[in-house]
N, C-alpha and C. Protein backbone atom coordinates (compact mmCIF):
# COMPACT_ATOMS: atom_id res chain seq x y z
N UNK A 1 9.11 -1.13 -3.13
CA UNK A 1 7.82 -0.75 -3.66
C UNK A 1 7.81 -0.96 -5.17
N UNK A 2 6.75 -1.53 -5.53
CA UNK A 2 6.46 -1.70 -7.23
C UNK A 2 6.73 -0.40 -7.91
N UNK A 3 7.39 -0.06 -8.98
CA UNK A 3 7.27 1.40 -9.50
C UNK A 3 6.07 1.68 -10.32
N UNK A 4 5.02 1.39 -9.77
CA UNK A 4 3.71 2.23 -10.44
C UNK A 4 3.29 3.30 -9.78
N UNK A 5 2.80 3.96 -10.44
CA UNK A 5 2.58 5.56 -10.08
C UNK A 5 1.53 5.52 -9.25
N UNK A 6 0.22 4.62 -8.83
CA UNK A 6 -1.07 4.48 -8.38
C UNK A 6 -1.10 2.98 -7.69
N UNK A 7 -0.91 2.62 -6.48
CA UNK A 7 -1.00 1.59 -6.21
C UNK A 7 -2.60 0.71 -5.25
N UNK A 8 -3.62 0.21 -5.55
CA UNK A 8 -4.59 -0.04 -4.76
C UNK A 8 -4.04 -0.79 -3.99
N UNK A 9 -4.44 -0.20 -2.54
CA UNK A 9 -4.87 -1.39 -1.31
C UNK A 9 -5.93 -2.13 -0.60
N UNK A 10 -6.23 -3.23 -0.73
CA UNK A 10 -6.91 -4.04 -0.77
C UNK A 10 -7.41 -4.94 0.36
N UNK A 11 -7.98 -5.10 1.37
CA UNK A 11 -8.24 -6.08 2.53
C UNK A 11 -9.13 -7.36 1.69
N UNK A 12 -8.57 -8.21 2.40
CA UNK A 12 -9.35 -9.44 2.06
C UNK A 12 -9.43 -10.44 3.28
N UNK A 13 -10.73 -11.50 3.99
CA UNK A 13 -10.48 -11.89 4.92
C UNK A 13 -9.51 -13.11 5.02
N UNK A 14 -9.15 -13.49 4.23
CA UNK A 14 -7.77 -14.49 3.98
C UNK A 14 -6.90 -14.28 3.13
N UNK A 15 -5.51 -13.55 3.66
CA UNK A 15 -4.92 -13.46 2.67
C UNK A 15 -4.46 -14.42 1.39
N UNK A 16 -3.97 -15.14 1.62
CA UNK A 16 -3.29 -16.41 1.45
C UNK A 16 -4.02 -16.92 0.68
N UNK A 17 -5.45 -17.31 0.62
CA UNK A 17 -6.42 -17.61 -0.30
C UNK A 17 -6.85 -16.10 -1.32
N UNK A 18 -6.46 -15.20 -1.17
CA UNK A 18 -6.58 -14.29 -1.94
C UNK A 18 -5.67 -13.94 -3.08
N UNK A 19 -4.30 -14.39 -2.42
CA UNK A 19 -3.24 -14.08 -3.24
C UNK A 19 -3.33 -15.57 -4.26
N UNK A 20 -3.57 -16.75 -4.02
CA UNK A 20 -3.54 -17.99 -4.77
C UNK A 20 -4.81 -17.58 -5.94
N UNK A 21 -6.09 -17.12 -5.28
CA UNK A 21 -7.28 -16.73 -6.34
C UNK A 21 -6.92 -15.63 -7.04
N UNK A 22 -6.26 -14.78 -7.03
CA UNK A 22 -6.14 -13.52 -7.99
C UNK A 22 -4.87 -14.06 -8.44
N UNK A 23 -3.92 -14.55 -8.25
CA UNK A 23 -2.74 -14.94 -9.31
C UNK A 23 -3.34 -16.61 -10.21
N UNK A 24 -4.23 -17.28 -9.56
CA UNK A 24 -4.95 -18.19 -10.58
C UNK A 24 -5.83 -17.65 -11.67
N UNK A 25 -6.67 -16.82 -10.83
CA UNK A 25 -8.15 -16.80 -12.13
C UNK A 25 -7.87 -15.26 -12.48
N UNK A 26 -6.64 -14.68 -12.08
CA UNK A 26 -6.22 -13.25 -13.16
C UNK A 26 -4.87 -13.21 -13.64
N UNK A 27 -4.21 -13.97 -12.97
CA UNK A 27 -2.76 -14.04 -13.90
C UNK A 27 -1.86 -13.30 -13.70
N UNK A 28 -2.54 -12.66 -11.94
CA UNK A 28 -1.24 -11.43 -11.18
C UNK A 28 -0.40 -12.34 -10.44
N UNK A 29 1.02 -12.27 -10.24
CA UNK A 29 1.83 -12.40 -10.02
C UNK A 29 2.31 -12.32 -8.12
N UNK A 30 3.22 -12.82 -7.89
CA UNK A 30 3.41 -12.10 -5.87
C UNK A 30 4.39 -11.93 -6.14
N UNK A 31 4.97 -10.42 -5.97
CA UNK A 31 5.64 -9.35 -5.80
C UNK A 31 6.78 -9.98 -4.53
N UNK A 32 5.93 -9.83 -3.59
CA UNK A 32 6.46 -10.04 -2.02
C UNK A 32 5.39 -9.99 -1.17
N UNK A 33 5.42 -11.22 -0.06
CA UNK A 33 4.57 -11.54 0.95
C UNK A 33 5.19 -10.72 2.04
N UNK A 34 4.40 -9.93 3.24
CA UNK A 34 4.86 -9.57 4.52
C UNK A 34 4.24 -10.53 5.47
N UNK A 35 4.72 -11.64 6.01
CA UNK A 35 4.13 -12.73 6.89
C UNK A 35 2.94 -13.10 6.67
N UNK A 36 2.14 -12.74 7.39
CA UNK A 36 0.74 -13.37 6.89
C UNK A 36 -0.72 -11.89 6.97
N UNK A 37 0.16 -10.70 6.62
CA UNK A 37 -0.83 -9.52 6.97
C UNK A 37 -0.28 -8.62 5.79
N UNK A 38 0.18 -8.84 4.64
CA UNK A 38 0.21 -8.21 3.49
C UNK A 38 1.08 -8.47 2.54
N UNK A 39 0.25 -8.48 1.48
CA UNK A 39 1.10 -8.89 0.05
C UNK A 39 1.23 -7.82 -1.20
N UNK A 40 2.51 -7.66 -1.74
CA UNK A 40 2.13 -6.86 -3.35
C UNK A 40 2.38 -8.06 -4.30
N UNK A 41 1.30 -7.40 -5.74
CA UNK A 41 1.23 -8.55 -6.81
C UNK A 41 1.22 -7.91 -7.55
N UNK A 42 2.33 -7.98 -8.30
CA UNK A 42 2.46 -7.45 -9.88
C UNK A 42 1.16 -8.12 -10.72
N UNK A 43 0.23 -6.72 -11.46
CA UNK A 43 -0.83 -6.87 -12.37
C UNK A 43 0.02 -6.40 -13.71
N UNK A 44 0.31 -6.17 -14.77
CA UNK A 44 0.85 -5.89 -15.91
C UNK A 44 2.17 -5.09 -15.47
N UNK A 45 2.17 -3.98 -15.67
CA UNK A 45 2.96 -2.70 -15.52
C UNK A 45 2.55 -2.45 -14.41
N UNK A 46 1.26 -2.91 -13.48
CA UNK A 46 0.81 -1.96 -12.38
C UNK A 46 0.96 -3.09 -11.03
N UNK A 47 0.58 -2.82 -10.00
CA UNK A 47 0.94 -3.50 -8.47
C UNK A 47 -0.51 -3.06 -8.19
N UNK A 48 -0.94 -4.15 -7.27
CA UNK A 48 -2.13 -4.46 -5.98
C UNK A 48 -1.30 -4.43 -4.58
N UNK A 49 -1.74 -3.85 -3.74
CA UNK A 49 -1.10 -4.54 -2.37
C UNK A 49 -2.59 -5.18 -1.55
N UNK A 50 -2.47 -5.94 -0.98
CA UNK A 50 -3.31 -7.17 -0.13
C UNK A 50 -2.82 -7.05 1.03
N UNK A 51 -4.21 -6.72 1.70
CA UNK A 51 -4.19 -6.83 3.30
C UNK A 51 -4.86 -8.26 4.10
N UNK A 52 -4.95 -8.30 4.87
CA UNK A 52 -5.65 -9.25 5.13
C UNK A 52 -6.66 -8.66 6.67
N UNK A 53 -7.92 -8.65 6.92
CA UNK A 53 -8.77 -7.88 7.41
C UNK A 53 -9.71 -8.88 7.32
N UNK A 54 -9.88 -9.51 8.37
CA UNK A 54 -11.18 -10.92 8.92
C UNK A 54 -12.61 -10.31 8.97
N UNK A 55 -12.61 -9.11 8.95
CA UNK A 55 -14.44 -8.64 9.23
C UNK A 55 -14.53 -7.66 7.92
N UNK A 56 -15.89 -7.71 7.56
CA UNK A 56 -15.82 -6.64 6.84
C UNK A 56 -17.03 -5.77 7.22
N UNK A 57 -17.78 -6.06 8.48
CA UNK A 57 -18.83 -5.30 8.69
C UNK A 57 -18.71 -3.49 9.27
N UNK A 58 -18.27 -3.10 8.46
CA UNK A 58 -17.41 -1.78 8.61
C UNK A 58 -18.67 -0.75 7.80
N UNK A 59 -19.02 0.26 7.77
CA UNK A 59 -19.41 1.05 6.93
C UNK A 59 -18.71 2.54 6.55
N UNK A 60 -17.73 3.12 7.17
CA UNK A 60 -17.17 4.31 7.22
C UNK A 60 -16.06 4.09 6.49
N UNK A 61 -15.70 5.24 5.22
CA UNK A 61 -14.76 4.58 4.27
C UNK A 61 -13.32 4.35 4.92
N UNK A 62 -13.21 5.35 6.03
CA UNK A 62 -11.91 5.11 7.23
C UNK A 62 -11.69 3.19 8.00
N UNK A 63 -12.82 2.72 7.79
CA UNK A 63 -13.10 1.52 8.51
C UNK A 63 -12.53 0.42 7.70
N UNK A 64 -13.16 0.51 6.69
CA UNK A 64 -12.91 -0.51 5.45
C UNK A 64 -11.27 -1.17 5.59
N UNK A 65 -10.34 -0.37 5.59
CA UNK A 65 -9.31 -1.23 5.66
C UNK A 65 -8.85 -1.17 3.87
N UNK A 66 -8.95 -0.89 3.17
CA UNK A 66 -9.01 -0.30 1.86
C UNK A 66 -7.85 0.90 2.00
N UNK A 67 -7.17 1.36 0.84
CA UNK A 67 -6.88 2.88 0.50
C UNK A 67 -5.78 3.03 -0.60
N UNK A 68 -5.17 3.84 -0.87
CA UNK A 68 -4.52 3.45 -2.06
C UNK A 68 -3.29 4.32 -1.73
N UNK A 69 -1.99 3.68 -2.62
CA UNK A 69 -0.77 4.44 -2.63
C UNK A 69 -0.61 5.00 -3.79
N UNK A 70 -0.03 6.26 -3.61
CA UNK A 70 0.64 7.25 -4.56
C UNK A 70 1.92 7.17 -4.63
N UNK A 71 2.64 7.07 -5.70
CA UNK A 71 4.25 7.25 -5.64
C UNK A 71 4.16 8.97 -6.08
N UNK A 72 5.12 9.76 -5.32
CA UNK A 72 5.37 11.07 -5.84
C UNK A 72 6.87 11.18 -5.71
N UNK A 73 7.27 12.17 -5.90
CA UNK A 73 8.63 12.61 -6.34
C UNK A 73 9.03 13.16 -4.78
N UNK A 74 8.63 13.62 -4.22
CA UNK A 74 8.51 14.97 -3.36
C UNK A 74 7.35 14.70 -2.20
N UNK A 75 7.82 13.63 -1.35
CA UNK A 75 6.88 13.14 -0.20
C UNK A 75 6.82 14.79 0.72
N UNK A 76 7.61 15.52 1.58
CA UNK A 76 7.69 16.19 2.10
C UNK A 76 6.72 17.56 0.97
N UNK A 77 6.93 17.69 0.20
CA UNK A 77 6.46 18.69 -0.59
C UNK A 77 4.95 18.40 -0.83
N UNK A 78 4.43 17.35 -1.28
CA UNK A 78 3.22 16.67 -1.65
C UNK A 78 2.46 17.19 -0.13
N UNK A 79 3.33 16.49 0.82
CA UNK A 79 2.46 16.80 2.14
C UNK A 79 2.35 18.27 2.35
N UNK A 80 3.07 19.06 2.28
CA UNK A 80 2.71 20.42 2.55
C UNK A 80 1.47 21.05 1.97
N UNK A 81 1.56 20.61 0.63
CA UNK A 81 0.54 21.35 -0.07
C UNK A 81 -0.69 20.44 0.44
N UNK A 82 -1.01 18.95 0.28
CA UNK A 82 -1.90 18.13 0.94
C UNK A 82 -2.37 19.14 2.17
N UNK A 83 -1.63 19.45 3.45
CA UNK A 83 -2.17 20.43 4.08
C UNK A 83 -2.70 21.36 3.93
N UNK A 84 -2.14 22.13 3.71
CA UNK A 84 -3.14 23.64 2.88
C UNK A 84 -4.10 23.42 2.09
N UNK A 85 -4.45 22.19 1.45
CA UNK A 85 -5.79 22.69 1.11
C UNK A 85 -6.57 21.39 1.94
N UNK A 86 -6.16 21.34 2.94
CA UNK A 86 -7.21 20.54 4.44
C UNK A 86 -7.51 19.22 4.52
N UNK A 87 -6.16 18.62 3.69
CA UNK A 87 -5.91 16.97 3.91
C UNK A 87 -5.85 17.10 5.62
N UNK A 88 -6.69 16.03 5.98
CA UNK A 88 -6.62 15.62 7.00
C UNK A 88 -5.16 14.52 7.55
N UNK A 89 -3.82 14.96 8.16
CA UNK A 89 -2.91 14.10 8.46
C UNK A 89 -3.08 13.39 9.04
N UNK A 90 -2.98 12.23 8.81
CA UNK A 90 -3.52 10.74 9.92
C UNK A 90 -1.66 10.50 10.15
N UNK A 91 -0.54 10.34 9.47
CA UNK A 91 0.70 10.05 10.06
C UNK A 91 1.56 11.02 9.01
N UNK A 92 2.27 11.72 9.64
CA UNK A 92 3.23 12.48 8.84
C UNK A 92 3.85 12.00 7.97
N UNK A 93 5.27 12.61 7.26
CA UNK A 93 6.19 12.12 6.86
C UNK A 93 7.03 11.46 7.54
N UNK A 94 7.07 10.07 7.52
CA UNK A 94 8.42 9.71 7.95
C UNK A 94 8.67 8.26 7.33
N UNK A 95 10.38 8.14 7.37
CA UNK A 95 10.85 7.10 6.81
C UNK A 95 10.41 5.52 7.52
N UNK A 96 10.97 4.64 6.39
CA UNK A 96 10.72 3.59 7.07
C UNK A 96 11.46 2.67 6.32
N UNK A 97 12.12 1.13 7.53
CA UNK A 97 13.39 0.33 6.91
C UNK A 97 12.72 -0.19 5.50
N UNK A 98 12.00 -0.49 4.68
CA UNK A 98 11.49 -0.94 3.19
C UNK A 98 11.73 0.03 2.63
N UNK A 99 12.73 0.84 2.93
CA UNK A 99 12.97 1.88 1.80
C UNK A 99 12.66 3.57 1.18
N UNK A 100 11.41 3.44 1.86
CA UNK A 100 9.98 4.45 1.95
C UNK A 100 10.05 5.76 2.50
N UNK A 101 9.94 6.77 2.08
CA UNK A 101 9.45 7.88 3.14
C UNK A 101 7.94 7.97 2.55
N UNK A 102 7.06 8.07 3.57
CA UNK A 102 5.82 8.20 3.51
C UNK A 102 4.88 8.77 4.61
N UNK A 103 3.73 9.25 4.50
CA UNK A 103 3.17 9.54 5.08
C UNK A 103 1.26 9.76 5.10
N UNK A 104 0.45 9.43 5.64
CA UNK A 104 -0.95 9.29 5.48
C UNK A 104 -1.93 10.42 5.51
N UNK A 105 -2.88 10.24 4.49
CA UNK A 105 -3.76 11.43 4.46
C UNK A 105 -5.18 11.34 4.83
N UNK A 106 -6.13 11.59 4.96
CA UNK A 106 -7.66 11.25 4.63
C UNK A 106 -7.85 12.35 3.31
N UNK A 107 -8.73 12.06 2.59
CA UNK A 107 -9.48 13.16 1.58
C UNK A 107 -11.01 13.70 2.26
N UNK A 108 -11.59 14.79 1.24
CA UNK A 108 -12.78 15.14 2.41
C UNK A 108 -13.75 14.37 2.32
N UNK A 109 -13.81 13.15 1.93
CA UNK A 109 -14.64 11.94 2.29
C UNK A 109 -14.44 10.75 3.08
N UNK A 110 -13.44 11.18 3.68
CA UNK A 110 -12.41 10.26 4.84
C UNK A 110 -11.83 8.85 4.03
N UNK A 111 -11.40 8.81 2.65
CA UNK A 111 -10.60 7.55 2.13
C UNK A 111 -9.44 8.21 2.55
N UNK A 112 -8.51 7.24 2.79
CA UNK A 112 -6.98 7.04 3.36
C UNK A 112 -5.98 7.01 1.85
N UNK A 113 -4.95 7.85 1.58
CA UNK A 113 -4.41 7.82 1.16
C UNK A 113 -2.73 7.36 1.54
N UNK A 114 -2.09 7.10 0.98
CA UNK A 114 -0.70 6.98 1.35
C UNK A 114 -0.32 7.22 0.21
N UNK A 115 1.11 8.54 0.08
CA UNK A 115 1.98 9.29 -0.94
C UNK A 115 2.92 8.54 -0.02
N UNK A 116 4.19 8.15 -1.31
CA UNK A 116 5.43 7.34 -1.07
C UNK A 116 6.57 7.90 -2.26
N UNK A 117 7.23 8.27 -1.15
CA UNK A 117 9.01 8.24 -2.20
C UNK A 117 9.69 7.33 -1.43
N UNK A 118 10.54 6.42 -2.93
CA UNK A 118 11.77 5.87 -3.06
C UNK A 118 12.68 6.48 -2.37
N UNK A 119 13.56 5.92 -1.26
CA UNK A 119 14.68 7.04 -0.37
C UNK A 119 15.67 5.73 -0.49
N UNK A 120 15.47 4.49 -0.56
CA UNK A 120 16.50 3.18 -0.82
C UNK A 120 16.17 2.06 -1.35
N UNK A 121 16.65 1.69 -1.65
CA UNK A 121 16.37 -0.14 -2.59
C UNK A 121 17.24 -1.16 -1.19
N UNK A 122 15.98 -1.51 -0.77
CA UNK A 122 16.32 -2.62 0.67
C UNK A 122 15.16 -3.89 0.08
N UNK A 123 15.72 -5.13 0.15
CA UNK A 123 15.81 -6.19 0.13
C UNK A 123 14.57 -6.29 1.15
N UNK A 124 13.25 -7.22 0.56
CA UNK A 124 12.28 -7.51 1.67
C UNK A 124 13.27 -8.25 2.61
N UNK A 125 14.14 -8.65 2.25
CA UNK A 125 14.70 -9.96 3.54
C UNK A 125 15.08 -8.86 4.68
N UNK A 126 15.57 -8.21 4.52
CA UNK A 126 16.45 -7.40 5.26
C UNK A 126 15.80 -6.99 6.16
N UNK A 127 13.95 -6.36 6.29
CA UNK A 127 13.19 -6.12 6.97
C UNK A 127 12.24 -6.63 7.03
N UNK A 128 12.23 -8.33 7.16
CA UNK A 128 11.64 -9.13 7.96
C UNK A 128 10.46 -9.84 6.38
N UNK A 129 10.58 -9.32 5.45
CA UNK A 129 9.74 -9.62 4.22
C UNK A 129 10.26 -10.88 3.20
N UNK A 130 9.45 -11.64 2.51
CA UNK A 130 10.36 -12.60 2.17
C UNK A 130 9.44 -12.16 0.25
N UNK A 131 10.90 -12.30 -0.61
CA UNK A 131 10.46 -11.90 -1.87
C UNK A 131 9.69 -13.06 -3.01
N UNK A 132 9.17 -12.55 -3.77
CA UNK A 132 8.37 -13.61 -4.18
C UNK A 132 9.11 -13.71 -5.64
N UNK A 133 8.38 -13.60 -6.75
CA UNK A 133 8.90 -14.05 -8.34
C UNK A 133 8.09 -12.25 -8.74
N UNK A 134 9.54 -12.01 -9.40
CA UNK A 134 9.66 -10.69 -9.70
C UNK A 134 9.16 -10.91 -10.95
């Protein structure tokens, strides 16, 4: 994961043409490609991640395919309190081989959040990801 504190996620209906137009006509960078259904791109100090999502006739902010990551210190802790005051849990805490413990929220306007802690430094290769120019 990029170490920025706020990460946007992004659907676009071609990835591939998305990642070539935002590293041409803005000067962001590819992080690392995940096959052909998501990319991160280093913007300055900060990271984009890119989805790729063919429709966009969606209206419900849950639909969109959009949402953003949080890095926190304290995934398990973040979520507790996220509960108590009536985050909606869409996927708990749990780990995952990229390194990650994470887990999904809604807010009370149904956008999707994802809070992420660092638990290892794993190699996109290692879990199926291929790295780009750091």
């Amino acid at each position: 994961m990029p170490r920025c504190t706020v990460i946007p996620v992004l659907a676009y209906p071609n990835l591939g043409e998305a990642i070539d137009w935002l590293c041409d006509a803005f000067g962001f960078s590819l992080r690392v490609r995940i096959g052909n259904h998501r990319a991160q791109l280093n913007v300055g100090d900060g990271a984009v991640v890119l989805t790729e999502q063919p429709t966009f006739e969606r209206s419900q902010p849950e639909e969109l395919g959009d949402s953003v990551v949080v890095r926190v210190e304290d995934v398990d802790h973040h979520h507790e309190r996220a509960s108590r005051w009536g985050a909606r849990i869409i996927q708990p805490p749990s780990n995952h081989k990229y390194g990650e413990r994470q887990y999904v929220a809604e807010d009370l306007a149904g956008r999707r959040w994802t809070f992420s802690q660092s638990i290892a430094d794993v190699a996109p290769e290692e879990w199926g990801g291929t790295s780009g120019v750091l």
